[in-house]
C-alpha atoms as a PDB file:
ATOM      1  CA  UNK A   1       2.670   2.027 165.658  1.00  0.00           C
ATOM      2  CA  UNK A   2       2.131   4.957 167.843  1.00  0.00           C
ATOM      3  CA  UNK A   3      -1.104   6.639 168.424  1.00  0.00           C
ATOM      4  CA  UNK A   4      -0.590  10.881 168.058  1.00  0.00           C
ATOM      5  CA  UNK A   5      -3.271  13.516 167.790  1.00  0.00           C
ATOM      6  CA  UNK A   6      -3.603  16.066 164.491  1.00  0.00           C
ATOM      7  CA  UNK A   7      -4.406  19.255 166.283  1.00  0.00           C
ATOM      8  CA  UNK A   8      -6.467  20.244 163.455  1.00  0.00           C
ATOM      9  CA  UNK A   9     -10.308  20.503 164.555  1.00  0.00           C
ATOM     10  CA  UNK A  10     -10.185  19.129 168.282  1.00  0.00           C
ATOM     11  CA  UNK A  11      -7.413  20.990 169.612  1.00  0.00           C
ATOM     12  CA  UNK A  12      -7.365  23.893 167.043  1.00  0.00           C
ATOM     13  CA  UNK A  13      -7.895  26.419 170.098  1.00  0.00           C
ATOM     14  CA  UNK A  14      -5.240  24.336 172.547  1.00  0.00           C
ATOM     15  CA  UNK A  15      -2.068  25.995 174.129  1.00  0.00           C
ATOM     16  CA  UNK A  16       1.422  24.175 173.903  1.00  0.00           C
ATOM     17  CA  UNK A  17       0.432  23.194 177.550  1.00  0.00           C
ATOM     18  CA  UNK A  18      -3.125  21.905 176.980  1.00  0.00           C
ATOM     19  CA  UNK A  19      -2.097  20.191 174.419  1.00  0.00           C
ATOM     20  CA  UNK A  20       0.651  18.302 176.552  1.00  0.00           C
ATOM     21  CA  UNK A  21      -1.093  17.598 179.341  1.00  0.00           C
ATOM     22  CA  UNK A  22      -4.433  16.290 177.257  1.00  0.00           C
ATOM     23  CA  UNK A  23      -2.359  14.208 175.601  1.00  0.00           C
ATOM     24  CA  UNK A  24      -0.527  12.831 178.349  1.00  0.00           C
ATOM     25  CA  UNK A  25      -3.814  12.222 180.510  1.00  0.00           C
ATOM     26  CA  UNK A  26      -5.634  10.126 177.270  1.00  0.00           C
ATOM     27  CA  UNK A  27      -2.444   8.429 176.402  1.00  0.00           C
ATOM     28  CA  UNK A  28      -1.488   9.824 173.398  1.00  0.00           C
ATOM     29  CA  UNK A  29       1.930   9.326 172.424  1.00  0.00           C
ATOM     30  CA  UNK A  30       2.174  12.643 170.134  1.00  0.00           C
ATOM     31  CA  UNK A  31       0.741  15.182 168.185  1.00  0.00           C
ATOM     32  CA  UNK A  32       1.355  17.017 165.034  1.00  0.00           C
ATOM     33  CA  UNK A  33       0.752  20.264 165.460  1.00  0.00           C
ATOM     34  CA  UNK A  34      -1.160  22.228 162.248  1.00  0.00           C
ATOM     35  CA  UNK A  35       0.596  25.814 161.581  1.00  0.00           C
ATOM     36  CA  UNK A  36      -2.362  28.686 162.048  1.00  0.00           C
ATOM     37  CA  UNK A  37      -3.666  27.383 165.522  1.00  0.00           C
ATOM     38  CA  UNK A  38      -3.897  28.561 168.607  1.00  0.00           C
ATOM     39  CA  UNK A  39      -0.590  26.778 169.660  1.00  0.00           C
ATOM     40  CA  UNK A  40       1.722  29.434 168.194  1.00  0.00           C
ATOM     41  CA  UNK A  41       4.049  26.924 167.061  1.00  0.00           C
ATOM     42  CA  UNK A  42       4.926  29.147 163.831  1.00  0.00           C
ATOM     43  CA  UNK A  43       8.093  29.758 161.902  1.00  0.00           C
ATOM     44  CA  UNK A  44       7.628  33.113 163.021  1.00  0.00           C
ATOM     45  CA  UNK A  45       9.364  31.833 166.154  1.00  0.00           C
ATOM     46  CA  UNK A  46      12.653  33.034 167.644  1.00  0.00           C
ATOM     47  CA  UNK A  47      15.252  31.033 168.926  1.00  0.00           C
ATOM     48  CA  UNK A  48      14.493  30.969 173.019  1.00  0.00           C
ATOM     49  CA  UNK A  49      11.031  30.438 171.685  1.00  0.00           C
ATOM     50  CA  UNK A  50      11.980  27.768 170.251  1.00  0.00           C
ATOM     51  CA  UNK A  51      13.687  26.217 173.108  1.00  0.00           C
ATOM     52  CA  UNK A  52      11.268  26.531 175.199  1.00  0.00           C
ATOM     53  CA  UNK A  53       8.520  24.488 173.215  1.00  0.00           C
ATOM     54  CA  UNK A  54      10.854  21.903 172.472  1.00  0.00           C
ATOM     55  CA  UNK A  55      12.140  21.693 175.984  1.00  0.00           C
ATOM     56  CA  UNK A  56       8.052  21.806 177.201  1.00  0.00           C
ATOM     57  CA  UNK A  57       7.523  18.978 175.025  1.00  0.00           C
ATOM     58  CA  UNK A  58      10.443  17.055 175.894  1.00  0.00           C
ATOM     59  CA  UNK A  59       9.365  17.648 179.657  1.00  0.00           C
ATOM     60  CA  UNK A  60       5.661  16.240 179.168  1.00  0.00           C
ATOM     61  CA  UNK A  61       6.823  13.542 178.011  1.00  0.00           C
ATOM     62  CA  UNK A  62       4.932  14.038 174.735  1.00  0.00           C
ATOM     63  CA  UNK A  63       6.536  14.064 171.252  1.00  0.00           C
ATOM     64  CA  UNK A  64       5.514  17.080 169.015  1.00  0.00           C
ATOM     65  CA  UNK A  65       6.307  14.704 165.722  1.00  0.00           C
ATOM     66  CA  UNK A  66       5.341  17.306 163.264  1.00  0.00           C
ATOM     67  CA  UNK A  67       3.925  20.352 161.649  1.00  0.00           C
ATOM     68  CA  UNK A  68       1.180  20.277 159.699  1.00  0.00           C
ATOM     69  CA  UNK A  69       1.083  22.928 157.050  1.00  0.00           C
ATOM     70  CA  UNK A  70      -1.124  24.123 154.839  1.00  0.00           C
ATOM     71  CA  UNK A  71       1.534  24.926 151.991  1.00  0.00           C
ATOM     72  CA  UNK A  72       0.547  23.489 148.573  1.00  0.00           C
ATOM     73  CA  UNK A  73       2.106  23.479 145.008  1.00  0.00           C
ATOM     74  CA  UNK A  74      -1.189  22.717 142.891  1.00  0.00           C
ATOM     75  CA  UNK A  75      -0.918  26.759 141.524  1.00  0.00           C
ATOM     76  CA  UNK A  76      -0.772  27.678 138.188  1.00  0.00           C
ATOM     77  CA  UNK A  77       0.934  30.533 139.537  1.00  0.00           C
ATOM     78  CA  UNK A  78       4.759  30.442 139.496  1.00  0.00           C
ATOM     79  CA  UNK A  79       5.103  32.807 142.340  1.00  0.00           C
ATOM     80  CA  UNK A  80       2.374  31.407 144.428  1.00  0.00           C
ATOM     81  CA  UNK A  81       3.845  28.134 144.476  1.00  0.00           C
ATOM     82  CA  UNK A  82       7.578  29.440 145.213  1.00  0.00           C
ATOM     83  CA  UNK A  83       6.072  31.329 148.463  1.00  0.00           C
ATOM     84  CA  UNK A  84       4.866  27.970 149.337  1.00  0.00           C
ATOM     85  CA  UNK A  85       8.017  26.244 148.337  1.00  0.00           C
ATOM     86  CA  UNK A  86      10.233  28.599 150.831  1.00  0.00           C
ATOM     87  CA  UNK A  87       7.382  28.933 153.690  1.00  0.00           C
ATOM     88  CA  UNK A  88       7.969  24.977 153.736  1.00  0.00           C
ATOM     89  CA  UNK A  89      11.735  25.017 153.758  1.00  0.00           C
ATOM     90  CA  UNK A  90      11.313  27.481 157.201  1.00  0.00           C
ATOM     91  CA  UNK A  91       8.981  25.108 158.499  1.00  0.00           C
ATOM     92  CA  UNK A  92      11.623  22.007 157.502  1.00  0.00           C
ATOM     93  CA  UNK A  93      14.009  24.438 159.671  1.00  0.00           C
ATOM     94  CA  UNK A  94      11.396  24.833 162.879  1.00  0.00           C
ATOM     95  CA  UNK A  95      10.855  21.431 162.799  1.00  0.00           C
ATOM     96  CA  UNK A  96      14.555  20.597 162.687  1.00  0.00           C
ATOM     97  CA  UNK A  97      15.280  23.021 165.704  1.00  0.00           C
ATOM     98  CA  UNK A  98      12.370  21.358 167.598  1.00  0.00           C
ATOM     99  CA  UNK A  99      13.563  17.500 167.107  1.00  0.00           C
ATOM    100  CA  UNK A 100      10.688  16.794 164.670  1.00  0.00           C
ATOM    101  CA  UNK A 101      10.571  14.080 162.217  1.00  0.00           C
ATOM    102  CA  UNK A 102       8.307  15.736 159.387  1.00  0.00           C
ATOM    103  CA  UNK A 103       6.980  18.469 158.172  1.00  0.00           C
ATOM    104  CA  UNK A 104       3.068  17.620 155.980  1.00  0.00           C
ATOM    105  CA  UNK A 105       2.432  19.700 152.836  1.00  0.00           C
ATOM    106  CA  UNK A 106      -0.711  19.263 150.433  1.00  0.00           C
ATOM    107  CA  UNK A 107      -1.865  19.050 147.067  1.00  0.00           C
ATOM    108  CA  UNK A 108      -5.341  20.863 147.141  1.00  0.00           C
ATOM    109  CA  UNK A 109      -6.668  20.572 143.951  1.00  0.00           C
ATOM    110  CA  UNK A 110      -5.701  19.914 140.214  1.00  0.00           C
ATOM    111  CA  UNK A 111      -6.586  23.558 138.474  1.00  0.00           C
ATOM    112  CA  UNK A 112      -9.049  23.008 135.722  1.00  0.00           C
ATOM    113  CA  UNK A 113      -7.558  25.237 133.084  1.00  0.00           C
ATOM    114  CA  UNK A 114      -4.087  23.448 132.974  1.00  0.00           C
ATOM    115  CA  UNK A 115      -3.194  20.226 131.581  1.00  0.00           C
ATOM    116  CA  UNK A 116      -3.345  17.633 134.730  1.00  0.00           C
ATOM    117  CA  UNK A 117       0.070  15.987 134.113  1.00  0.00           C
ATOM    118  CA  UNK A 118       1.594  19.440 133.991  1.00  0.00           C
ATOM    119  CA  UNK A 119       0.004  19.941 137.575  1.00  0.00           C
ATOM    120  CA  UNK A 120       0.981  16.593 138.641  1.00  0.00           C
ATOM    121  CA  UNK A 121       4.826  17.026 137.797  1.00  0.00           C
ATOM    122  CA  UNK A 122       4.763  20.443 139.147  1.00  0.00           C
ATOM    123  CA  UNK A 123       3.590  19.157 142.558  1.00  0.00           C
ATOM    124  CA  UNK A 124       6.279  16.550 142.476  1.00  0.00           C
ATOM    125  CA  UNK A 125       8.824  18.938 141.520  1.00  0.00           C
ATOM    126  CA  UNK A 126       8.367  20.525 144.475  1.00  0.00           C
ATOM    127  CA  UNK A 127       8.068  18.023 146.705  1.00  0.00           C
ATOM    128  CA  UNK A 128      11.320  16.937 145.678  1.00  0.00           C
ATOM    129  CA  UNK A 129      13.292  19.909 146.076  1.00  0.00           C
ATOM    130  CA  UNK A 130      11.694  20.679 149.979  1.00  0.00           C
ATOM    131  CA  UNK A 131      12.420  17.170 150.364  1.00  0.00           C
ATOM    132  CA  UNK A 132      16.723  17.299 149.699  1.00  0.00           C
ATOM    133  CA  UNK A 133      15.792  20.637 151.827  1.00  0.00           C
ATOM    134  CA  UNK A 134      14.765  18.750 154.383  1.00  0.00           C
ATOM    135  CA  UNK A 135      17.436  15.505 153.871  1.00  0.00           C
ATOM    136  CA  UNK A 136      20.018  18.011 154.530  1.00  0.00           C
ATOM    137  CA  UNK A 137      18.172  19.397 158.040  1.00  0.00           C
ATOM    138  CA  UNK A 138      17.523  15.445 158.945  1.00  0.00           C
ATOM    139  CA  UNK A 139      13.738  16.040 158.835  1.00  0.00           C
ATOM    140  CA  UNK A 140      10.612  14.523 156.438  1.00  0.00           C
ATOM    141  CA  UNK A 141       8.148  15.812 153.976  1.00  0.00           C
ATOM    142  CA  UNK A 142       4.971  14.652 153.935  1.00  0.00           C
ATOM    143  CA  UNK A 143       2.520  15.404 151.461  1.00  0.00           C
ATOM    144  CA  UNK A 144      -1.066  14.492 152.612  1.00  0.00           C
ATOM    145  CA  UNK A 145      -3.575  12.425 150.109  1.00  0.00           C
ATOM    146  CA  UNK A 146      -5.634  15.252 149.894  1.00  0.00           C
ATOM    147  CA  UNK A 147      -7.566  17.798 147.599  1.00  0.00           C
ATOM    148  CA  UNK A 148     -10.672  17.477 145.734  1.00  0.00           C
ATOM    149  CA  UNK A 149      -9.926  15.917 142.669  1.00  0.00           C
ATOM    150  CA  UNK A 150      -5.775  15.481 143.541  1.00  0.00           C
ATOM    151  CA  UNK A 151      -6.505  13.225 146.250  1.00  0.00           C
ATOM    152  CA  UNK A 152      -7.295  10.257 143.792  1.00  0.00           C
ATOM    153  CA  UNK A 153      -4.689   7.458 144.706  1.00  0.00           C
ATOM    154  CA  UNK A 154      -3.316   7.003 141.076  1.00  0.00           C
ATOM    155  CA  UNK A 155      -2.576  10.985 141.077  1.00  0.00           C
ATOM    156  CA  UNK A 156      -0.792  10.958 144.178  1.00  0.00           C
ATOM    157  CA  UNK A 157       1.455   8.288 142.695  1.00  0.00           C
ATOM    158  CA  UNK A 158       2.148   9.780 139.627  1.00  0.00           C
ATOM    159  CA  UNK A 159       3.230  12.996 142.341  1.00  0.00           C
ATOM    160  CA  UNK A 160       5.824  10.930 144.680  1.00  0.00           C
ATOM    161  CA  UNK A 161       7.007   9.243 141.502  1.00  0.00           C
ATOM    162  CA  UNK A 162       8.188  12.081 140.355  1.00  0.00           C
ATOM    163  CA  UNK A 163       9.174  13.479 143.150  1.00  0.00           C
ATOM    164  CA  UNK A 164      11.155  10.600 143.787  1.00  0.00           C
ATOM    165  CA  UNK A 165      13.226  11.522 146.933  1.00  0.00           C
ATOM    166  CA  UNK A 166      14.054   9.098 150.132  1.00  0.00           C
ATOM    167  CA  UNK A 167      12.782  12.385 152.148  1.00  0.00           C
ATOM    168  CA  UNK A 168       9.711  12.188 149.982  1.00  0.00           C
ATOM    169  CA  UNK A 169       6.778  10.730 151.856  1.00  0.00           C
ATOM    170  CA  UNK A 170       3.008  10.382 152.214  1.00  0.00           C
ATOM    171  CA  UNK A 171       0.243  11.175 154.997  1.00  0.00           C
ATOM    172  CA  UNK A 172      -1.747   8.319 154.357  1.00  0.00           C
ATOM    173  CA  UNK A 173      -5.454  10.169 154.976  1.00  0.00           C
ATOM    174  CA  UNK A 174      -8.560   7.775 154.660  1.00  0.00           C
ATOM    175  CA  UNK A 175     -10.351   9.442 152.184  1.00  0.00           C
ATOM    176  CA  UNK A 176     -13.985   9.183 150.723  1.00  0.00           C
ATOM    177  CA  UNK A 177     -13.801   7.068 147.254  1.00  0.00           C
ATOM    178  CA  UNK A 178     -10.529   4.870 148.245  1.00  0.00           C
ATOM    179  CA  UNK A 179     -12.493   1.823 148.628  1.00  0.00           C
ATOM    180  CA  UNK A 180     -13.989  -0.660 146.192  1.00  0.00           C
ATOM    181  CA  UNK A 181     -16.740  -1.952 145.374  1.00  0.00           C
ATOM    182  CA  UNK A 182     -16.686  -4.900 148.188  1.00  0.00           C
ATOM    183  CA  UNK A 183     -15.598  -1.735 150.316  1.00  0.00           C
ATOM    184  CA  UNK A 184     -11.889  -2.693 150.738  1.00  0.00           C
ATOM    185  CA  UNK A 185      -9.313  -0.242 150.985  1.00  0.00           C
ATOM    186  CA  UNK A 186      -6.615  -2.674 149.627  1.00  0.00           C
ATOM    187  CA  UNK A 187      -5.864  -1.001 146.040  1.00  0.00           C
ATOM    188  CA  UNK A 188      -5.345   2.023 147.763  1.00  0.00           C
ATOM    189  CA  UNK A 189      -3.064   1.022 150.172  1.00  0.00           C
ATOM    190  CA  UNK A 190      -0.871  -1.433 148.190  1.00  0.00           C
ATOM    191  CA  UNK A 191      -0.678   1.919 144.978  1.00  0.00           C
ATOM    192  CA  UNK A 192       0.608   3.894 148.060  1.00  0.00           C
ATOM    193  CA  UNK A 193       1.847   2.208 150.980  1.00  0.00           C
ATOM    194  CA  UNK A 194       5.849   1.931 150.092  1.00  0.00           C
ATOM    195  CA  UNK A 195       5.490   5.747 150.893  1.00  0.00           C
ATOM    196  CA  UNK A 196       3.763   6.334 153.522  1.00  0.00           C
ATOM    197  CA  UNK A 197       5.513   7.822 156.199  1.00  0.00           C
ATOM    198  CA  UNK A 198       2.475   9.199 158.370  1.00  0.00           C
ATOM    199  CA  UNK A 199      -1.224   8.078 158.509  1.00  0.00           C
ATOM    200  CA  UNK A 200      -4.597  10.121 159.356  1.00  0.00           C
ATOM    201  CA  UNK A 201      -7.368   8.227 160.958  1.00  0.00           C
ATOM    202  CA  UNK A 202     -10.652   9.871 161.547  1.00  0.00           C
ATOM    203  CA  UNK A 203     -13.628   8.674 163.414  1.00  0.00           C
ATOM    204  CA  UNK A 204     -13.463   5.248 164.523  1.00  0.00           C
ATOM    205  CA  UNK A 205     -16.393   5.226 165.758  1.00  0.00           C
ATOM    206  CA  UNK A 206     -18.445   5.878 162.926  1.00  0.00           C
ATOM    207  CA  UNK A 207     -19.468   2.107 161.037  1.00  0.00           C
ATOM    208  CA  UNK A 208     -18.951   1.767 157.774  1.00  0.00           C
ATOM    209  CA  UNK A 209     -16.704   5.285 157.245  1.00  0.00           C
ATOM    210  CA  UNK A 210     -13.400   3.410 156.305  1.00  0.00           C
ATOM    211  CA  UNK A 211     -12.095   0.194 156.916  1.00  0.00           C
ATOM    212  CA  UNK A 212      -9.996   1.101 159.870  1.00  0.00           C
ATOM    213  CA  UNK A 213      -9.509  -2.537 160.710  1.00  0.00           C
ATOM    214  CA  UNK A 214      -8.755  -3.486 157.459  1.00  0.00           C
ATOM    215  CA  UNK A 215      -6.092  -0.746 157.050  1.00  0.00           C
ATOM    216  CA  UNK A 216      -4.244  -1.679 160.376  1.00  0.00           C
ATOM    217  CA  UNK A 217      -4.144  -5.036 159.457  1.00  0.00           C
ATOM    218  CA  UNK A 218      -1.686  -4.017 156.283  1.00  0.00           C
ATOM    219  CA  UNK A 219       0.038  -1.526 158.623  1.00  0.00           C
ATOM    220  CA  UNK A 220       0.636  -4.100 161.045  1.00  0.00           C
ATOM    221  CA  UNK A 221       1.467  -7.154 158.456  1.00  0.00           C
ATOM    222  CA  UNK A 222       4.299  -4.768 156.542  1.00  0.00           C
ATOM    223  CA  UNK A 223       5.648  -3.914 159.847  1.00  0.00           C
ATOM    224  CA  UNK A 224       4.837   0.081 159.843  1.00  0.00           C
ATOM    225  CA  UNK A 225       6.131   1.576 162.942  1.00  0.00           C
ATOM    226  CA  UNK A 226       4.899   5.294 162.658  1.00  0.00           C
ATOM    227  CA  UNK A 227       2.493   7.728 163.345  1.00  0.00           C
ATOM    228  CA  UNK A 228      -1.167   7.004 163.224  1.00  0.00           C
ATOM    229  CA  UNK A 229      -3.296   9.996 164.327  1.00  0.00           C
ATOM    230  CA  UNK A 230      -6.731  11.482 164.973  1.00  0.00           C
ATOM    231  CA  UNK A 231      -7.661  13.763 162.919  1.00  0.00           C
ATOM    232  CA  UNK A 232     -11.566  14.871 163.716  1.00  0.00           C
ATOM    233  CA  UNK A 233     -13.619  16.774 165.675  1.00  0.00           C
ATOM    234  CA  UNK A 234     -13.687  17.077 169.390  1.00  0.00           C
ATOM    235  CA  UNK A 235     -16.244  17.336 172.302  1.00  0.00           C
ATOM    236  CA  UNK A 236     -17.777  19.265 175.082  1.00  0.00           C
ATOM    237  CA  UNK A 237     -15.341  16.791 177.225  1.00  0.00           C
ATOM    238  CA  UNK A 238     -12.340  16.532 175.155  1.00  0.00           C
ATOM    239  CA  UNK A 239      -9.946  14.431 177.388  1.00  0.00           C
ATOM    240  CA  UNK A 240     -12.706  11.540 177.509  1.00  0.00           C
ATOM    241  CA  UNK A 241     -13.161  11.578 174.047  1.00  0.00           C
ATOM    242  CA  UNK A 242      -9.785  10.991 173.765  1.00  0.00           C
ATOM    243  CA  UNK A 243      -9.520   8.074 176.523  1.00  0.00           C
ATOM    244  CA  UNK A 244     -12.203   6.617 174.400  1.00  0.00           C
ATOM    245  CA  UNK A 245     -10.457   7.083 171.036  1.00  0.00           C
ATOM    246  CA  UNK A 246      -7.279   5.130 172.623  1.00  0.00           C
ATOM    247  CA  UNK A 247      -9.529   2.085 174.235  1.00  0.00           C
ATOM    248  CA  UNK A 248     -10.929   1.878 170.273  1.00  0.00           C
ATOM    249  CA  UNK A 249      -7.489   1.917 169.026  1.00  0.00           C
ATOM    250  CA  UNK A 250      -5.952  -0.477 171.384  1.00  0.00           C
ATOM    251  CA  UNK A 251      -8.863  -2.814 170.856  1.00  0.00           C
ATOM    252  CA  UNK A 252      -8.276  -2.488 167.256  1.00  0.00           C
ATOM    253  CA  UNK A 253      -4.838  -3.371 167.337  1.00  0.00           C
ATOM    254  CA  UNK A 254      -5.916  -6.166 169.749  1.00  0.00           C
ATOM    255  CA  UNK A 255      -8.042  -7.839 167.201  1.00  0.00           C
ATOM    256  CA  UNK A 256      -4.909  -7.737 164.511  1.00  0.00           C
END
């Protein structure tokens, strides 16, 4: 597994070359890198542009691994959700051009006033067709466990199911309400985990917030090799808070 950083929250207001050298410094491996931030990494982007984040990336030594988006397909909208559909086949092309390996998209909500399993296939419909968009450009979709109300494991089955592509995936996100009553998050996992391409952690250091341990322990049992990242909020010293979030996680691992 490989520790990487979520640039949402903590480093929300971080340059391309903050964000390298940070990440370098704490020993994080790589970050993915959420569209709207002050990073510019945007689709918007022209080809030297492009270059010349990859090639800063490439040079730090640090893997920019993906974008995070905020495109969703939840809308009972038809034209809402096909401006979503094609903002997320530019970002499967920006990724592509910048050596990524995914590109995260989100349900973010199941719309009250339309049948669910009418939202649910919609979603996977089009996850499925950005995902063959993205098989033919070599690069991942993930769509995040997320959204009040969509981010209930047995929905976000029913959503890959249908989507039902090898270029299909999940961002694994430790939500609220996962766990059971003994406050294991093992019927989560095991409904989701032959999908999961990418996982969120949050803060470790919180007791009690999500079995963390418990949840590595699968990961490391089913042999998981990818991205596990922070996702959370930062600190007046940002770079320590980081050294300290990779001492947690190595311990963690450790004591697997």
């Amino acid at each position: 597994m490989k520790l990487g950083l979520v640039t949402y929250e903590m480093a929300a207001q971080w340059d391309v070359d903050t964000i390298i050298a940070n990440c370098r410094e704490a020993g994080f491996e790589g970050v993915e890198l959420r569209t709207t931030h002050a990073h510019g990494v945007e689709a918007s982007l022209g080809t030297a542009e492009r270059r010349e984040v990859r090639q800063k990336f490439e040079d730090g030594g640090v893997r920019a691994y993906a974008l995070g988006t905020a495109f969703e397909f939840h809308s009972p909208d038809p034209a809402e959700v096909r401006q979503n559909i094609e903002g997320t086949k530019a970002c499967l092309q920006l990724a592509a051009e910048l050596g990524m390996e995914g590109v995260k998209v989100r349900p973010n909500g199941i719309p009250a006033d339309v049948p669910e399993e009418q939202t649910i296939g919609q979603i996977g419909a089009s996850v499925r067709e950005v995902a063959e968009a993205g098989a033919d450009l070599g690069v991942y979709v993930w769509l995040e466990v997320h959204g009040i109300d969509s981010c209930r494991v047995d929905r976000m089955r029913k959503m890959i199911d249908i989507a039902d592509h090898a270029h299909a995936l999940l961002t694994f996100n430790c939500n609220d309400g996962e766990t059971d009553d003994s406050g294991s998050c093992r019927g989560a996992y095991e409904m989701l985990k032959h999908k999961i391409g990418c996982v969120h952690l949050h803060e470790l250091w919180i007791a009690d917030s999500y079995p963390y341990q418990e949840l590595l322990r699968y990961l490391k049992d089913d042999g998981y090799s990818g991205w596990v990242s922070y996702e959370g909020p930062g600190s007046s010293d940002a770079v320590v808070l980081m050294k300290c979030y990779r001492r947690m996680w190595d311990l963690m691992l450790a004591g697997e």
